[in-house]
PDB file of N, CA and C in Angstrom:
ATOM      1  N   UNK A   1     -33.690  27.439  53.736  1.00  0.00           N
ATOM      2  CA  UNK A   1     -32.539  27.199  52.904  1.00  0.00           C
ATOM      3  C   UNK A   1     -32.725  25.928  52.071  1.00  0.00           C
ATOM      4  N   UNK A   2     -33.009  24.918  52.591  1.00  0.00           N
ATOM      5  CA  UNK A   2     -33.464  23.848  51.954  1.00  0.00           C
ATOM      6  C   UNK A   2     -34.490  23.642  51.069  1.00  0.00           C
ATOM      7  N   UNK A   3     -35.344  24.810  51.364  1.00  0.00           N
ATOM      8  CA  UNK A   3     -36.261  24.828  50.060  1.00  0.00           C
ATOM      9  C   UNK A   3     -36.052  25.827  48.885  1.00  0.00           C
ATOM     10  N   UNK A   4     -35.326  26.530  49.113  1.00  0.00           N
ATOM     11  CA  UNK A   4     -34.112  27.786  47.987  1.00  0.00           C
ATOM     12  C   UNK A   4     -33.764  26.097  47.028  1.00  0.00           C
ATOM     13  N   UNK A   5     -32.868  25.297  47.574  1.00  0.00           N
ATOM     14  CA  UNK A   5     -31.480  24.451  47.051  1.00  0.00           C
ATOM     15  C   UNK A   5     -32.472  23.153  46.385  1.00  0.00           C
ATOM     16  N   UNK A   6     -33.758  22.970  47.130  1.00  0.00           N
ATOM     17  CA  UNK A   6     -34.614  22.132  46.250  1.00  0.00           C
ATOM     18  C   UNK A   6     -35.348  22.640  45.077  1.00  0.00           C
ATOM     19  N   UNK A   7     -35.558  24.627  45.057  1.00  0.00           N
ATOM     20  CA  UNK A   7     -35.938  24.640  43.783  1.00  0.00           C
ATOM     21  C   UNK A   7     -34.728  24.992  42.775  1.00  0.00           C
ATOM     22  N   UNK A   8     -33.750  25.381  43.196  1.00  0.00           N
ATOM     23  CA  UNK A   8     -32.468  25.344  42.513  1.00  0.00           C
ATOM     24  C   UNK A   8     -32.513  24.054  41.990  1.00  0.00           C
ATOM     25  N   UNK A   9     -32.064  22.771  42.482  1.00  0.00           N
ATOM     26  CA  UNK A   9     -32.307  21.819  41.808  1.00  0.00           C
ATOM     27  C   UNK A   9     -33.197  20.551  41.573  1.00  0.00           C
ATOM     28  N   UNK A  10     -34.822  21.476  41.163  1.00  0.00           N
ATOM     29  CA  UNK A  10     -35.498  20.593  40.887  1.00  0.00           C
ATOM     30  C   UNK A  10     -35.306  19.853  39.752  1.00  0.00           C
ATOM     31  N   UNK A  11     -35.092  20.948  38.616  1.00  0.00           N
ATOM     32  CA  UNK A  11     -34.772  19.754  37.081  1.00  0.00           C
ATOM     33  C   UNK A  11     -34.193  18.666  37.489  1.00  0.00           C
ATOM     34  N   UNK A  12     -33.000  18.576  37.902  1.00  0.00           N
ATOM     35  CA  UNK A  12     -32.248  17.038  38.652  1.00  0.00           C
ATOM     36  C   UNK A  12     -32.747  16.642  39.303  1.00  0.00           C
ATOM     37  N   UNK A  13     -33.815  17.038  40.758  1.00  0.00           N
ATOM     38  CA  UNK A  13     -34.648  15.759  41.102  1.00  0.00           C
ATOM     39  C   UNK A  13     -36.180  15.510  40.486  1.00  0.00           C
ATOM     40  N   UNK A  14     -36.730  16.040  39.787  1.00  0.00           N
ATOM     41  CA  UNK A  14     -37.542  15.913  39.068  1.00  0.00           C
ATOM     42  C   UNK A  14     -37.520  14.530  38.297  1.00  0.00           C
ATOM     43  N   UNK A  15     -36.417  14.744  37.955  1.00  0.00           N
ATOM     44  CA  UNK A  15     -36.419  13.048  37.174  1.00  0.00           C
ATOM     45  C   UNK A  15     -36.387  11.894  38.160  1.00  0.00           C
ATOM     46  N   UNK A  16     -36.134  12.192  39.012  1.00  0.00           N
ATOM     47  CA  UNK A  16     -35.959  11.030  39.952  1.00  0.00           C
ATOM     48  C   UNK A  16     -37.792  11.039  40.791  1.00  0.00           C
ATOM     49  N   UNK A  17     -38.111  11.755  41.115  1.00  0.00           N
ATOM     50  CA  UNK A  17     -39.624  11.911  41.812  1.00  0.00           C
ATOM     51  C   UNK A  17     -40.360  11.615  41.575  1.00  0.00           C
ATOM     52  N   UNK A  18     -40.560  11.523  39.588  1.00  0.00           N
ATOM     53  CA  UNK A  18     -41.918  11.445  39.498  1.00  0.00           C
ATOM     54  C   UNK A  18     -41.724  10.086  39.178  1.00  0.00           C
ATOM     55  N   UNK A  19     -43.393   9.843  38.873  1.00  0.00           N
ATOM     56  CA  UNK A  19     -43.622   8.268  39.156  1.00  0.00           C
ATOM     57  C   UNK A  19     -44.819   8.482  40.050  1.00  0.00           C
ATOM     58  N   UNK A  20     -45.584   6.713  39.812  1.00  0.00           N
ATOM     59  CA  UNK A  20     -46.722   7.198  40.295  1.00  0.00           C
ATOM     60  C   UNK A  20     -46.420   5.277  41.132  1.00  0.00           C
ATOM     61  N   UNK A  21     -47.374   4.910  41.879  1.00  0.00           N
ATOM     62  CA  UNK A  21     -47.724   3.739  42.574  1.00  0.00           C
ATOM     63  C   UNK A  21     -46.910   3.508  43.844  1.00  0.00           C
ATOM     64  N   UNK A  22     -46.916   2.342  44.483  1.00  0.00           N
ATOM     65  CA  UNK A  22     -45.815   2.194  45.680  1.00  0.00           C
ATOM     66  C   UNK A  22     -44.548   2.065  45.198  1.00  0.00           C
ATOM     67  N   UNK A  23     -43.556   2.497  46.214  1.00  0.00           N
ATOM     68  CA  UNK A  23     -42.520   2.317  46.301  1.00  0.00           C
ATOM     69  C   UNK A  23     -41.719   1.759  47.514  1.00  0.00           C
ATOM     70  N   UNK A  24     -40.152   1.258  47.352  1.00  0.00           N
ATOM     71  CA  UNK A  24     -39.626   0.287  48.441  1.00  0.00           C
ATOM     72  C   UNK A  24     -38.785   1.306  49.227  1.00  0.00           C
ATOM     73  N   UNK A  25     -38.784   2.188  50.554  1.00  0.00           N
ATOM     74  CA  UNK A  25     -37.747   2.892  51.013  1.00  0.00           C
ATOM     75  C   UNK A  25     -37.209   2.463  52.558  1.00  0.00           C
ATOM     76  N   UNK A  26     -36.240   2.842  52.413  1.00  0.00           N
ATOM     77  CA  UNK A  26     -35.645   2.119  53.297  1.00  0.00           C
ATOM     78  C   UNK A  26     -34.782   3.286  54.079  1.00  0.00           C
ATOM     79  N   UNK A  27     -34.816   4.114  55.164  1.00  0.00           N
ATOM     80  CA  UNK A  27     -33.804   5.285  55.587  1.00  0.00           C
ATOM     81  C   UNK A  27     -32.343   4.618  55.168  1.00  0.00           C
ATOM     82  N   UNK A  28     -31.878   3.465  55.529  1.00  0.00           N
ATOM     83  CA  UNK A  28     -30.423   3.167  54.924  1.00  0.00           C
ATOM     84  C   UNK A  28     -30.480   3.384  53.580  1.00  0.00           C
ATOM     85  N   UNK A  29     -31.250   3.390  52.498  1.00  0.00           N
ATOM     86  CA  UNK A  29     -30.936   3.544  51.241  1.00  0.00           C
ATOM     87  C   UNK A  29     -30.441   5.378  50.986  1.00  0.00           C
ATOM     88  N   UNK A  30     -31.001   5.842  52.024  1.00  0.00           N
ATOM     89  CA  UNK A  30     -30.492   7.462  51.970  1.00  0.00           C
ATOM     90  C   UNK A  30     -29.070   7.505  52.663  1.00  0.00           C
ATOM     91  N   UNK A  31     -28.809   6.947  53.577  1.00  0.00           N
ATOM     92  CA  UNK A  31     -27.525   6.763  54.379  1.00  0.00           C
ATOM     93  C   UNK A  31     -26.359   5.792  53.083  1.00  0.00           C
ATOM     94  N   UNK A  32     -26.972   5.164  52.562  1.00  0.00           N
ATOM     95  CA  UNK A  32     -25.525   4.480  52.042  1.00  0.00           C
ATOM     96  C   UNK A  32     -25.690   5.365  50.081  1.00  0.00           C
ATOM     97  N   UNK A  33     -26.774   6.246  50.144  1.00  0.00           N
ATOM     98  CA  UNK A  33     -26.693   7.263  49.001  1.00  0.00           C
ATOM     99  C   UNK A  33     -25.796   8.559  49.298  1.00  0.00           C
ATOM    100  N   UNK A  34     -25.782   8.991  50.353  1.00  0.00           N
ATOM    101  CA  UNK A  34     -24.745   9.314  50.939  1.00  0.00           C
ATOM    102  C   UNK A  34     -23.240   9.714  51.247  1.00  0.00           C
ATOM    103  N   UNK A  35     -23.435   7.786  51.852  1.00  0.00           N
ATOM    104  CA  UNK A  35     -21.467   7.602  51.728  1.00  0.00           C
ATOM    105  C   UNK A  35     -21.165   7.308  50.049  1.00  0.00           C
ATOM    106  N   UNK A  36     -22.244   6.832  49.278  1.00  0.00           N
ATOM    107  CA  UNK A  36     -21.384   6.306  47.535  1.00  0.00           C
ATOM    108  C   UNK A  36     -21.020   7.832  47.579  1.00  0.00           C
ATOM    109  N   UNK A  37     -22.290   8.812  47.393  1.00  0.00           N
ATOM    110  CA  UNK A  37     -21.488  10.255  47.364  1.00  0.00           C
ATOM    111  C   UNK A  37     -20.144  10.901  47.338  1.00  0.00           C
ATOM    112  N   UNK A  38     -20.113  10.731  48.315  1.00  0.00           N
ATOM    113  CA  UNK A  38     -18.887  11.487  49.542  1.00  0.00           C
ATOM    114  C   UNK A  38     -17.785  10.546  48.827  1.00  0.00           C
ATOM    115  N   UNK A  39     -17.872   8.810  48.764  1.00  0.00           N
ATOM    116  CA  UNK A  39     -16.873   8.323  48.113  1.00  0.00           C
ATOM    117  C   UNK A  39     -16.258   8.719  46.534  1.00  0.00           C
ATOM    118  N   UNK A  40     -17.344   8.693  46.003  1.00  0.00           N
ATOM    119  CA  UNK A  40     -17.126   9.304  44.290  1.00  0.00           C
ATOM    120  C   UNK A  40     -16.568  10.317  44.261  1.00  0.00           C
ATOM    121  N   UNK A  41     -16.711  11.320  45.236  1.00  0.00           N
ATOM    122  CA  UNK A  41     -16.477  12.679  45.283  1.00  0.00           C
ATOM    123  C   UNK A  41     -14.738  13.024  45.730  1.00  0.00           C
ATOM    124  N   UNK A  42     -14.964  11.844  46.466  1.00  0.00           N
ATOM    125  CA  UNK A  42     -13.141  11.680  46.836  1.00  0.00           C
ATOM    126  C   UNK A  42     -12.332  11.141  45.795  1.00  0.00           C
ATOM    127  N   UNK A  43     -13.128  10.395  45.280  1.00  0.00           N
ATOM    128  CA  UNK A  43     -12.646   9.725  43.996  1.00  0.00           C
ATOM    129  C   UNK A  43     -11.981  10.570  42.948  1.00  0.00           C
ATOM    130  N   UNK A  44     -13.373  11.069  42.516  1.00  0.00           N
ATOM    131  CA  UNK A  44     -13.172  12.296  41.745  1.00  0.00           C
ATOM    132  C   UNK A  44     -12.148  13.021  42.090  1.00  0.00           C
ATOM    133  N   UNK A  45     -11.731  13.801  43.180  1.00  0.00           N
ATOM    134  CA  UNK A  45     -10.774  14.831  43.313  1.00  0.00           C
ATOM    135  C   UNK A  45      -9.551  14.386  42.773  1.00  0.00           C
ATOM    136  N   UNK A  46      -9.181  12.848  43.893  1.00  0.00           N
ATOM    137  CA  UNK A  46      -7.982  12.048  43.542  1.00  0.00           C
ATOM    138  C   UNK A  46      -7.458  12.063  42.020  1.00  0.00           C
ATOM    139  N   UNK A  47      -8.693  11.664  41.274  1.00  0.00           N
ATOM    140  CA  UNK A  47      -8.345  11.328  39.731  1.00  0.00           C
ATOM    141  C   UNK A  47      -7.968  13.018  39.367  1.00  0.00           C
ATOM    142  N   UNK A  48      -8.546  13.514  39.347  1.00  0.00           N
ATOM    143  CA  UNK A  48      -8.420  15.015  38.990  1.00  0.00           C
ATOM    144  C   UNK A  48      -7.200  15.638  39.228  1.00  0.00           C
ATOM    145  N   UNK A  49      -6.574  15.538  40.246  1.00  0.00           N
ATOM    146  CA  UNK A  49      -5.626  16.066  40.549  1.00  0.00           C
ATOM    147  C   UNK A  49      -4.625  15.518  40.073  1.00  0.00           C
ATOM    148  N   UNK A  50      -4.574  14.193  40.156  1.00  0.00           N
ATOM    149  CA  UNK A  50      -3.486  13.181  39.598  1.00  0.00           C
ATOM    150  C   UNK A  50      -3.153  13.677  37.741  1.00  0.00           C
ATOM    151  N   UNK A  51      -4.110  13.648  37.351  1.00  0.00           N
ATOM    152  CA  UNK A  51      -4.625  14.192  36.227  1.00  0.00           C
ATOM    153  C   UNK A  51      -4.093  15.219  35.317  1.00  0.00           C
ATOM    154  N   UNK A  52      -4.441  16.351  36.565  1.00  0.00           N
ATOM    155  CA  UNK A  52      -3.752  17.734  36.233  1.00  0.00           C
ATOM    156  C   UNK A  52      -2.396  17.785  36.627  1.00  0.00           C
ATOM    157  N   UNK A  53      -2.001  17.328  37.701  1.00  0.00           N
ATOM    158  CA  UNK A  53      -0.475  17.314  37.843  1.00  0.00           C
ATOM    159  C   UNK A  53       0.601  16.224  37.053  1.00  0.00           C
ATOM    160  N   UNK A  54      -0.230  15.198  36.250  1.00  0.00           N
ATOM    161  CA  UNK A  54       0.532  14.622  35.455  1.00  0.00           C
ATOM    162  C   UNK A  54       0.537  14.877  33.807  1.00  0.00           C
ATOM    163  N   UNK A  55      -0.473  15.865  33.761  1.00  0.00           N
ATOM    164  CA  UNK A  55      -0.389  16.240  32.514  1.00  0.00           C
ATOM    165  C   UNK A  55      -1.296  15.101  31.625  1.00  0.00           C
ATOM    166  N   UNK A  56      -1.718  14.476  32.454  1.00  0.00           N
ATOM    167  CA  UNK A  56      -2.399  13.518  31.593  1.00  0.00           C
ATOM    168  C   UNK A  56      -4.055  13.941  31.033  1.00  0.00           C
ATOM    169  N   UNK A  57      -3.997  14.634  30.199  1.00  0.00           N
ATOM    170  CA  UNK A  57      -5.709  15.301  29.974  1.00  0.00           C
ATOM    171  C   UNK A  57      -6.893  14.176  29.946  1.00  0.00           C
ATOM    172  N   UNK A  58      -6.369  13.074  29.286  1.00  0.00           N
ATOM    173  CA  UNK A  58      -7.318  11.752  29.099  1.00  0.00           C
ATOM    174  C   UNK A  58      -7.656  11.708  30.272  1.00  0.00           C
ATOM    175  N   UNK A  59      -7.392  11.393  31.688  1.00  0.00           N
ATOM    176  CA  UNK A  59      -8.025  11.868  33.510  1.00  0.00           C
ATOM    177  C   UNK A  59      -9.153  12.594  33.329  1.00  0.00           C
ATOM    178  N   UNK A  60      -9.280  13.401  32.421  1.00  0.00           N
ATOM    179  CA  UNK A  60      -9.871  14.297  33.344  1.00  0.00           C
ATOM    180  C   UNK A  60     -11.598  13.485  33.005  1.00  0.00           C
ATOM    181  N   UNK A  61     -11.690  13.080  32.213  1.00  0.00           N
ATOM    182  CA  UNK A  61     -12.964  12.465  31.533  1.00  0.00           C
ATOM    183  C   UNK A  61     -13.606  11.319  32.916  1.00  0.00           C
ATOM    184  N   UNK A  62     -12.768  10.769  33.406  1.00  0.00           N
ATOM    185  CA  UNK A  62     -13.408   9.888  34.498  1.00  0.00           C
ATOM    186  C   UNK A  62     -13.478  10.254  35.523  1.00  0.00           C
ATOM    187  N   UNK A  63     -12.305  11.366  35.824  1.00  0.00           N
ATOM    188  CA  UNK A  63     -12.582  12.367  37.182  1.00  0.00           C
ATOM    189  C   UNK A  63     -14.019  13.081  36.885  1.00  0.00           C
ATOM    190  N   UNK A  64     -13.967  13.460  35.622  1.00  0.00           N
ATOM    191  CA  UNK A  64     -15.616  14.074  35.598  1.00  0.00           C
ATOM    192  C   UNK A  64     -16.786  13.447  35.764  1.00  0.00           C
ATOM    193  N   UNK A  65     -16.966  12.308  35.131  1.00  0.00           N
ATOM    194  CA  UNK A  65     -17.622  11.422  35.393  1.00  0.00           C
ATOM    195  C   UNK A  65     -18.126  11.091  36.933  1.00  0.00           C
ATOM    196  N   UNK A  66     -16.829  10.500  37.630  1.00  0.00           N
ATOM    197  CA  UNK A  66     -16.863  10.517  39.079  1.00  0.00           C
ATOM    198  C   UNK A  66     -17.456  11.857  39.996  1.00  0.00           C
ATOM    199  N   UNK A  67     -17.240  12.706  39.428  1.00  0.00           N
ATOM    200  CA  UNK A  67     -17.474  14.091  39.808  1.00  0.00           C
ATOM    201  C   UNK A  67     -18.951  14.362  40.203  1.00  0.00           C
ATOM    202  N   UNK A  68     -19.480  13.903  38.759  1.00  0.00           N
ATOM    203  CA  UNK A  68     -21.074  14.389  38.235  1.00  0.00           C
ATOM    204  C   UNK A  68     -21.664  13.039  39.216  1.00  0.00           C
ATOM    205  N   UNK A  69     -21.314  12.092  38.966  1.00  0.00           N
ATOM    206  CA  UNK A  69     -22.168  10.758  39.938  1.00  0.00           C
ATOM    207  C   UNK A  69     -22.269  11.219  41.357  1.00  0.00           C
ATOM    208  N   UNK A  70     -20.824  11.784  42.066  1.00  0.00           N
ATOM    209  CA  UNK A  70     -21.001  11.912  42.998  1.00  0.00           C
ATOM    210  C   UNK A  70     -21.496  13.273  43.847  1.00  0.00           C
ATOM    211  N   UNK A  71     -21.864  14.065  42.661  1.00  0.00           N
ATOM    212  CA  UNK A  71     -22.799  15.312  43.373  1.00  0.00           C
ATOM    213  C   UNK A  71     -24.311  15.030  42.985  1.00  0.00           C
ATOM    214  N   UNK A  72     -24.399  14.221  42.148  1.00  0.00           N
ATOM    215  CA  UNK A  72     -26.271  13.518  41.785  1.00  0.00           C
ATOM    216  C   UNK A  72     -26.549  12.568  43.415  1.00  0.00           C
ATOM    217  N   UNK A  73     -25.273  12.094  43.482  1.00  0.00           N
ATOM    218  CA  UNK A  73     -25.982  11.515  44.507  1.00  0.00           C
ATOM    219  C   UNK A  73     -26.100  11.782  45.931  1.00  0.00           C
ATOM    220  N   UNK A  74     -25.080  12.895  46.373  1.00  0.00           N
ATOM    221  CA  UNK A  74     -25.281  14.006  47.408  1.00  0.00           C
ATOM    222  C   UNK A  74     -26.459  14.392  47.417  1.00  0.00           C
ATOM    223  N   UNK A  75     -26.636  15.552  46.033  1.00  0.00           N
ATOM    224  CA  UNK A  75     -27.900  16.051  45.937  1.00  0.00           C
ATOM    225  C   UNK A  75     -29.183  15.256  46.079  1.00  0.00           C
ATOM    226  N   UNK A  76     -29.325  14.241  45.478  1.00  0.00           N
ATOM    227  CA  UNK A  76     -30.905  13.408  46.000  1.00  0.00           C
ATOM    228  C   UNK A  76     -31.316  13.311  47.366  1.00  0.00           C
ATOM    229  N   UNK A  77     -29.494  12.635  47.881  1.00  0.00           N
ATOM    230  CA  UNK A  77     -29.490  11.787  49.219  1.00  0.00           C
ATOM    231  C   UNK A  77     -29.862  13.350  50.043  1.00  0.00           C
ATOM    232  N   UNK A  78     -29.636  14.448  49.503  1.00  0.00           N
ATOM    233  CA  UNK A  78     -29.882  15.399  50.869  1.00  0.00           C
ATOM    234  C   UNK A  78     -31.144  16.070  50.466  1.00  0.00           C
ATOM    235  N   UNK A  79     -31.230  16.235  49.756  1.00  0.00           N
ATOM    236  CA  UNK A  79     -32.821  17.002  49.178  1.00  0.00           C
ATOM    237  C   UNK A  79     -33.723  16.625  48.645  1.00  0.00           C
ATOM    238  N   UNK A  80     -33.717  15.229  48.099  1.00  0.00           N
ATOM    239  CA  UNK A  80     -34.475  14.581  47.251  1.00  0.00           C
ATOM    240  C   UNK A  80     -35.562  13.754  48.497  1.00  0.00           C
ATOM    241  N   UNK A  81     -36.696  13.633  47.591  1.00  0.00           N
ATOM    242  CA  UNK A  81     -37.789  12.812  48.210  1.00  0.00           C
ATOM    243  C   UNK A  81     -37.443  11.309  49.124  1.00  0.00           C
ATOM    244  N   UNK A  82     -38.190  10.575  49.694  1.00  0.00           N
ATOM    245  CA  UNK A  82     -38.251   9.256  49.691  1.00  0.00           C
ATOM    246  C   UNK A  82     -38.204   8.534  48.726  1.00  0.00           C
ATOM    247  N   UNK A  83     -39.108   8.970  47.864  1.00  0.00           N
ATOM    248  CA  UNK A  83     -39.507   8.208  46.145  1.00  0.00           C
ATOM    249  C   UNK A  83     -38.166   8.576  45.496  1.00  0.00           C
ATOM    250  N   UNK A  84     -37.177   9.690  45.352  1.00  0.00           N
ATOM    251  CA  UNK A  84     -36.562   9.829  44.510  1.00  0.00           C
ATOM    252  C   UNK A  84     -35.157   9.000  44.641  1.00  0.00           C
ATOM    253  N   UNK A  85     -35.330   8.938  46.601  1.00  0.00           N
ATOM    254  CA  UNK A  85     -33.920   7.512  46.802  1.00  0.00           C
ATOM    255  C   UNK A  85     -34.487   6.511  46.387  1.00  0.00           C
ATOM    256  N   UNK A  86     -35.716   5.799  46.666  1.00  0.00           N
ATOM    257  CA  UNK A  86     -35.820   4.342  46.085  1.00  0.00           C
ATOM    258  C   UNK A  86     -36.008   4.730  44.623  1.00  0.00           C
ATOM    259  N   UNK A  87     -36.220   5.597  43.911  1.00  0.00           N
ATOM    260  CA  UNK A  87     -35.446   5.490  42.197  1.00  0.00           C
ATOM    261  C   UNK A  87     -34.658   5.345  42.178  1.00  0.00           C
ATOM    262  N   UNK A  88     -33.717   6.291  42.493  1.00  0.00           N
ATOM    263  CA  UNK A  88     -31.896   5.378  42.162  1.00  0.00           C
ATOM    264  C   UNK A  88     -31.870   3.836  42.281  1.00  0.00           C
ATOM    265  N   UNK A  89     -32.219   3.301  43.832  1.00  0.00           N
ATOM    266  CA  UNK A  89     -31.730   2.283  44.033  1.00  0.00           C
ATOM    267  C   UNK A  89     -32.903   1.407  43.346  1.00  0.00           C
ATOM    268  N   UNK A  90     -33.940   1.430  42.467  1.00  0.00           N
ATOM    269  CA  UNK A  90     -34.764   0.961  41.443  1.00  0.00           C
ATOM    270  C   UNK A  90     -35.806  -0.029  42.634  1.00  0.00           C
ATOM    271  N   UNK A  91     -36.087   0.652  43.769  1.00  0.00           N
ATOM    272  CA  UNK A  91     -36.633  -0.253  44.330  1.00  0.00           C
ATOM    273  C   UNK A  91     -38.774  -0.033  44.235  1.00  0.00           C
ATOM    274  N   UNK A  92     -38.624  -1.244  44.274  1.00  0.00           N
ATOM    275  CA  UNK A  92     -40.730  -1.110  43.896  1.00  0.00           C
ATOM    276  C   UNK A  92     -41.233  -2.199  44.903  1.00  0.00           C
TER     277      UNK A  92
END
């Protein structure tokens, strides 16, 4: 299953993988890629909903925002390489 959902979304970790020389990883950098996740993602809903039930359409642009950050960073943190967490967190 996990290798179905990694070629489903290789284009999105693709950018994060490649690269060539050492890199800095750290298993907490996958653990706190993670919780930002899960947080954005709560985020996101909150704004969204608030959003749609207030009629306010201008919401919906940062709920999306929040949205998209926080499924990039699910997706790495669960399928993505070693190399592709220390890209996010820009570590060398």
């Amino acid at each position: 299953m996990k290798n179905q959902l990694q070629q489903l979304f290789a284009p999105l970790l693709n950018l994060f993988e490649k690269g060539e020389g050492e890199y800095s990883y750290k298993p907490s950098f996958r653990r706190i890629l993670l919780v930002v996740g899960y947080l954005f993602l709560v985020i996101a809903s909150g704004a969204l909903y608030v959003a749609v039930k207030a009629a306010m359409w201008g919401g919906l642009l940062p709920g999306s925002i929040f949205l998209i950050a926080g499924l990039v960073c699910l997706i790495v943190g669960l399928l993505g390489s070693d190399r592709a967490v220390a890209q996010i967190w820009k570590s060398k």
